[in-house]
C-alpha atoms as a PDB file:
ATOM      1  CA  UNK A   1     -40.991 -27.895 -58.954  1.00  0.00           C
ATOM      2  CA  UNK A   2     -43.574 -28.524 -56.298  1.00  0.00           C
ATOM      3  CA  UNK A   3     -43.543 -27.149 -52.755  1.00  0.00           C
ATOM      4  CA  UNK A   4     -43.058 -29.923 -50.144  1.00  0.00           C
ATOM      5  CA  UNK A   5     -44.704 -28.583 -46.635  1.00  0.00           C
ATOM      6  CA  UNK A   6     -43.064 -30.351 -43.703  1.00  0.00           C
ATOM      7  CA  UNK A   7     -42.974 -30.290 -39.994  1.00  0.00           C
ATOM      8  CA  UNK A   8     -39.371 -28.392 -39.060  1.00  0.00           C
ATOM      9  CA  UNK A   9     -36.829 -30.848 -37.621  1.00  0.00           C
ATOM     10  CA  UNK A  10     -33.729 -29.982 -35.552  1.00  0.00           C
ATOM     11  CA  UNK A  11     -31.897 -30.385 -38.713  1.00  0.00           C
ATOM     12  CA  UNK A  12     -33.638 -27.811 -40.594  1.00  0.00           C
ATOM     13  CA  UNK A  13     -32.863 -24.842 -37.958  1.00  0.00           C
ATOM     14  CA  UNK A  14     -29.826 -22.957 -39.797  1.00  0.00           C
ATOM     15  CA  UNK A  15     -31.258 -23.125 -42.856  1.00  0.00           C
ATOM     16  CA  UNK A  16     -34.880 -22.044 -41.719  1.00  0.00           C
ATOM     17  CA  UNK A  17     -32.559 -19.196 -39.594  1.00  0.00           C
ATOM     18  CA  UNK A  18     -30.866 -18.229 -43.031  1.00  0.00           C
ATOM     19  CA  UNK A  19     -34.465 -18.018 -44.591  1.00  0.00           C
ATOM     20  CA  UNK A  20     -35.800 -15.549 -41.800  1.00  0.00           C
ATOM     21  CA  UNK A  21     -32.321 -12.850 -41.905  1.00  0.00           C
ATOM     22  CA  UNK A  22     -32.905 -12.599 -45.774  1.00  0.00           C
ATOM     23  CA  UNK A  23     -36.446 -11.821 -45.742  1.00  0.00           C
ATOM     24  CA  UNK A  24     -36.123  -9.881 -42.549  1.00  0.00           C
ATOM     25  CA  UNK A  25     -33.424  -8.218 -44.779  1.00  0.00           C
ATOM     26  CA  UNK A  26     -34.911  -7.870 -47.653  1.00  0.00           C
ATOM     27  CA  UNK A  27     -38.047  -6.093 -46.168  1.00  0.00           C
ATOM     28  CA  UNK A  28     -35.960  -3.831 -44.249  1.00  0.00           C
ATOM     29  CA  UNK A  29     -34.015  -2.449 -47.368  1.00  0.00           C
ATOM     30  CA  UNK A  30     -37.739  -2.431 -49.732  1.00  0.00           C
ATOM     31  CA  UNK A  31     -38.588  -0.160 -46.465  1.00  0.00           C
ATOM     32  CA  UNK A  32     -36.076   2.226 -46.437  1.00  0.00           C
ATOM     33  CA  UNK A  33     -34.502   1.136 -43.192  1.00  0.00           C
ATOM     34  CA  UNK A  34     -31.292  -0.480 -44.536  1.00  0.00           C
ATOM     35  CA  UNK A  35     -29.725  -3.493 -43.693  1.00  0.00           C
ATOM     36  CA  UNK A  36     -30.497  -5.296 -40.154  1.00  0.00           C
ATOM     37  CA  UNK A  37     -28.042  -7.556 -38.426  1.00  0.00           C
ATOM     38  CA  UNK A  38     -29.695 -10.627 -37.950  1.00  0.00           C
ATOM     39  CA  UNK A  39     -27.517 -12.149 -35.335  1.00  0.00           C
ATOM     40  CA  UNK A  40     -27.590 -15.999 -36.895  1.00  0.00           C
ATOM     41  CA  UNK A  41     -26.422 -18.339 -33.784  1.00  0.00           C
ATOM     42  CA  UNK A  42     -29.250 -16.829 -31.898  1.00  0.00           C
ATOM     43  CA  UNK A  43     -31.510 -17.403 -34.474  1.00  0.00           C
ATOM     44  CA  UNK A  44     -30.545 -20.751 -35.054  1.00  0.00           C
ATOM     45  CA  UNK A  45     -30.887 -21.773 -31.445  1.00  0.00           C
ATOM     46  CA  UNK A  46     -34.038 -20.024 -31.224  1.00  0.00           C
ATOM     47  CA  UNK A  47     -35.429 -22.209 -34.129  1.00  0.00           C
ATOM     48  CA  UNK A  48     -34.164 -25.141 -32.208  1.00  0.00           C
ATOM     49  CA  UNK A  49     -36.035 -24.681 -29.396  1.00  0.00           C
ATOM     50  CA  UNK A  50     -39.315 -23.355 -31.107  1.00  0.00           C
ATOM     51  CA  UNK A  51     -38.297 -27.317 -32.682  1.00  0.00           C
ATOM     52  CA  UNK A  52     -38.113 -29.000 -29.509  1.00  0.00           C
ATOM     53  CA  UNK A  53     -40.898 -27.461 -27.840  1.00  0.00           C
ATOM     54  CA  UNK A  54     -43.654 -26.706 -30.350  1.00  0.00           C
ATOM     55  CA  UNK A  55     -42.508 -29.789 -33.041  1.00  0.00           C
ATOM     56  CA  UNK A  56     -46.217 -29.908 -33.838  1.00  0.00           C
ATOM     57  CA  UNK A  57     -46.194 -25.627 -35.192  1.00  0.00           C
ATOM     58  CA  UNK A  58     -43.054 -25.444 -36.582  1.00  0.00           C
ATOM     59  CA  UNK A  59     -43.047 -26.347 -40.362  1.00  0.00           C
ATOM     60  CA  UNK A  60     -40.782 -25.304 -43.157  1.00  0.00           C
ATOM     61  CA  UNK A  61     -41.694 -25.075 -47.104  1.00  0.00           C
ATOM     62  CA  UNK A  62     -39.402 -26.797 -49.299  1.00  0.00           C
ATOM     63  CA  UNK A  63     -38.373 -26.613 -52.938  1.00  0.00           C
ATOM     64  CA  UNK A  64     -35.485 -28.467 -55.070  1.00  0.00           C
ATOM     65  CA  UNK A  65     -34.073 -29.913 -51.516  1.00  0.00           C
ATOM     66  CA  UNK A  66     -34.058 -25.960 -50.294  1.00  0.00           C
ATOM     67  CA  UNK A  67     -36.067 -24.600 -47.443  1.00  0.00           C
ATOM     68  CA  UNK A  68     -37.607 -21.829 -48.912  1.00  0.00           C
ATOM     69  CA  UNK A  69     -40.062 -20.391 -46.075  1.00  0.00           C
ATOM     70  CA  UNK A  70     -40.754 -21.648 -42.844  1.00  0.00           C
ATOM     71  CA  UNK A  71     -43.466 -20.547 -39.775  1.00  0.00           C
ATOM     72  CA  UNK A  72     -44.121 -21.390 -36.173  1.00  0.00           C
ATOM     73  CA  UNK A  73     -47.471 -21.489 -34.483  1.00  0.00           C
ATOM     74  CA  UNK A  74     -48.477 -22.712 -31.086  1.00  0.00           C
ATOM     75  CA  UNK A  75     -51.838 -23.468 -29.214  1.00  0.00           C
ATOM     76  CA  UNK A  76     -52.955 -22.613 -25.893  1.00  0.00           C
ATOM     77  CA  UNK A  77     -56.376 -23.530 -25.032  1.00  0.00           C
ATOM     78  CA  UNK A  78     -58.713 -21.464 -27.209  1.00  0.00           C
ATOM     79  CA  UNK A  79     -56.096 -19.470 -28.290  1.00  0.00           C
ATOM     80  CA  UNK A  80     -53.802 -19.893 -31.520  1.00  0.00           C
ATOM     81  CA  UNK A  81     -50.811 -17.719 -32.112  1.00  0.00           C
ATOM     82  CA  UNK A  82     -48.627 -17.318 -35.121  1.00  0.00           C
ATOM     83  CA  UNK A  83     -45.361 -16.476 -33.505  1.00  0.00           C
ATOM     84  CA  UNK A  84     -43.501 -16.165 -37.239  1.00  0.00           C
ATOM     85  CA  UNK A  85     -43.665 -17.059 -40.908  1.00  0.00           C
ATOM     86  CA  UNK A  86     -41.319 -15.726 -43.214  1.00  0.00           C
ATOM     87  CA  UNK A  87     -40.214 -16.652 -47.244  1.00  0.00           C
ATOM     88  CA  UNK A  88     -37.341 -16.219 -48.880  1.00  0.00           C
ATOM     89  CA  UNK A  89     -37.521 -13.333 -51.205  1.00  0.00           C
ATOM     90  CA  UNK A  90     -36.851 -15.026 -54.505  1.00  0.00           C
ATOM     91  CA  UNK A  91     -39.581 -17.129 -53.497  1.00  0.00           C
ATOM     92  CA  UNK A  92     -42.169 -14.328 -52.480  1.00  0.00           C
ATOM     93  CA  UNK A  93     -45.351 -13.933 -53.978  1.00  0.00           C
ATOM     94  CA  UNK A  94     -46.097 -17.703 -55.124  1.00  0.00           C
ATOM     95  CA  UNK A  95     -48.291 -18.859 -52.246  1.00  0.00           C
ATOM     96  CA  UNK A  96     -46.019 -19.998 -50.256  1.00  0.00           C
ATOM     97  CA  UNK A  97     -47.057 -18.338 -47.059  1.00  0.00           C
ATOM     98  CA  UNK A  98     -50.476 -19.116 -46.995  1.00  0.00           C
ATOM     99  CA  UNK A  99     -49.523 -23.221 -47.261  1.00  0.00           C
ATOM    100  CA  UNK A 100     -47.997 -22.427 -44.481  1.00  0.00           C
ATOM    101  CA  UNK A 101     -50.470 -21.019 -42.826  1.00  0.00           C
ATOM    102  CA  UNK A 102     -52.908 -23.513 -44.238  1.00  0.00           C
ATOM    103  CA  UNK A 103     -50.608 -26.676 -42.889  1.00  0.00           C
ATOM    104  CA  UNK A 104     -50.284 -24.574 -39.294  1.00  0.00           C
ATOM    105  CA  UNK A 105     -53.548 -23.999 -38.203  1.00  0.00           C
ATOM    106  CA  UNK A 106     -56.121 -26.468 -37.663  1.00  0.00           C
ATOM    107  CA  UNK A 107     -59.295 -27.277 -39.190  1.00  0.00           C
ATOM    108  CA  UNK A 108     -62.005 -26.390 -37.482  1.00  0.00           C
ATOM    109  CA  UNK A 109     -63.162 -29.715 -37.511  1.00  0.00           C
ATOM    110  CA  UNK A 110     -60.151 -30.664 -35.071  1.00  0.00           C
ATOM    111  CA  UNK A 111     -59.951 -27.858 -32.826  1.00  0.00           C
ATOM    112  CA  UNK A 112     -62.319 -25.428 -30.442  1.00  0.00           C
ATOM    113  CA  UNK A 113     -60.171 -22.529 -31.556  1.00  0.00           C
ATOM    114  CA  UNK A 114     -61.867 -19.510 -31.070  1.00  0.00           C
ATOM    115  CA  UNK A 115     -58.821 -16.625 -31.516  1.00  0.00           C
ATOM    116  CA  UNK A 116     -56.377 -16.341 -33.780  1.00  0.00           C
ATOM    117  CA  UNK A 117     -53.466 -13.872 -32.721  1.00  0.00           C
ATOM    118  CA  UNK A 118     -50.409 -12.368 -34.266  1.00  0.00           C
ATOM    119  CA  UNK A 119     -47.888  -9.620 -34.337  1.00  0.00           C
ATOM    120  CA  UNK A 120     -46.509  -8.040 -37.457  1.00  0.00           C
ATOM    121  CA  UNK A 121     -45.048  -4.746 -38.903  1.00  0.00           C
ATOM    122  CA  UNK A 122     -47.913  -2.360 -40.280  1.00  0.00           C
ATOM    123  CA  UNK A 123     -46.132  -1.627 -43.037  1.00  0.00           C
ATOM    124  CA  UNK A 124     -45.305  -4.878 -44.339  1.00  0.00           C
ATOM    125  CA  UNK A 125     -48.242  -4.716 -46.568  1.00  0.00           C
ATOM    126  CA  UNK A 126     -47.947  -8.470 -48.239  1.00  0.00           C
ATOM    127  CA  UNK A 127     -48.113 -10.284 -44.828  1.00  0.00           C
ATOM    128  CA  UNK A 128     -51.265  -8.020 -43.305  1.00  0.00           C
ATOM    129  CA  UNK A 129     -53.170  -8.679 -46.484  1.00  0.00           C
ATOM    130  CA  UNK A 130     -52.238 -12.491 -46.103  1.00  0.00           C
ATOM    131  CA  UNK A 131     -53.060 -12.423 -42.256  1.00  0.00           C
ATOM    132  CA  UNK A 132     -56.615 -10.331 -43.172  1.00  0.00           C
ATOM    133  CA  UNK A 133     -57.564 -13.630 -45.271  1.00  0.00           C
ATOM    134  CA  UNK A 134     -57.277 -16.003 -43.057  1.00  0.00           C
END
């Protein structure tokens, strides 16, 4: 089945919130650091209001109905930062991220962007090798 990339709406916060404690999970235990409580409500409500105020960065990555990855970006000037992007681990490794990424940021045909910015774990070798590539 295809991916469908979408902007996020206020219904899609719990289930993008579900998506970010598995793989937050799920890298945590392939790391050796055990299981992390991912405290759900506030991540919920923090995906709502990433919703509310950056509706234009927030997009999710849908398959068979299912929200399957999802990422947040915002702008600021010259300045674009990628604030999170996370995919389910059953659906790791297909791409997924970088259409994210690719339906985030904007062309450089539509934007004066001149610095891209992130934060991310060094040892979460998959994402720095996607972030490197972009």
């Amino acid at each position: 089945m295809p991916i469908l990339y979408r902007k996020a709406t206020p219904d899609d916060a719990v289930e993008a919130a579900e998506v970010y404690a598995a793989a937050v999970n799920d890298l945590s235990w392939r790391h050796g650091y055990g299981e992390r409580r991912v405290p759900i409500d506030n991540t919920v409500a923090f995906c709502q209001y990433m919703i509310q105020t950056e509706p234009e960065g927030f997009w999710v990555a849908e398959e068979d109905r299912r929200i399957v990855g999802m990422g947040s970006a915002w702008r600021r000037a010259e300045l674009w930062f990628l604030a999170f992007l996370f995919v389910a681990p059953e659906s790791q490794a297909r791409g997924i991220g970088r259409g994210l990424i690719d339906h985030m940021l904007p062309s450089p045909s539509e934007t004066t962007i001149t610095n891209r910015a992130l934060i991310t774990n060094s040892y979460n070798r998959s994402s720095t090798g996607l972030y490197l590539s972009m």
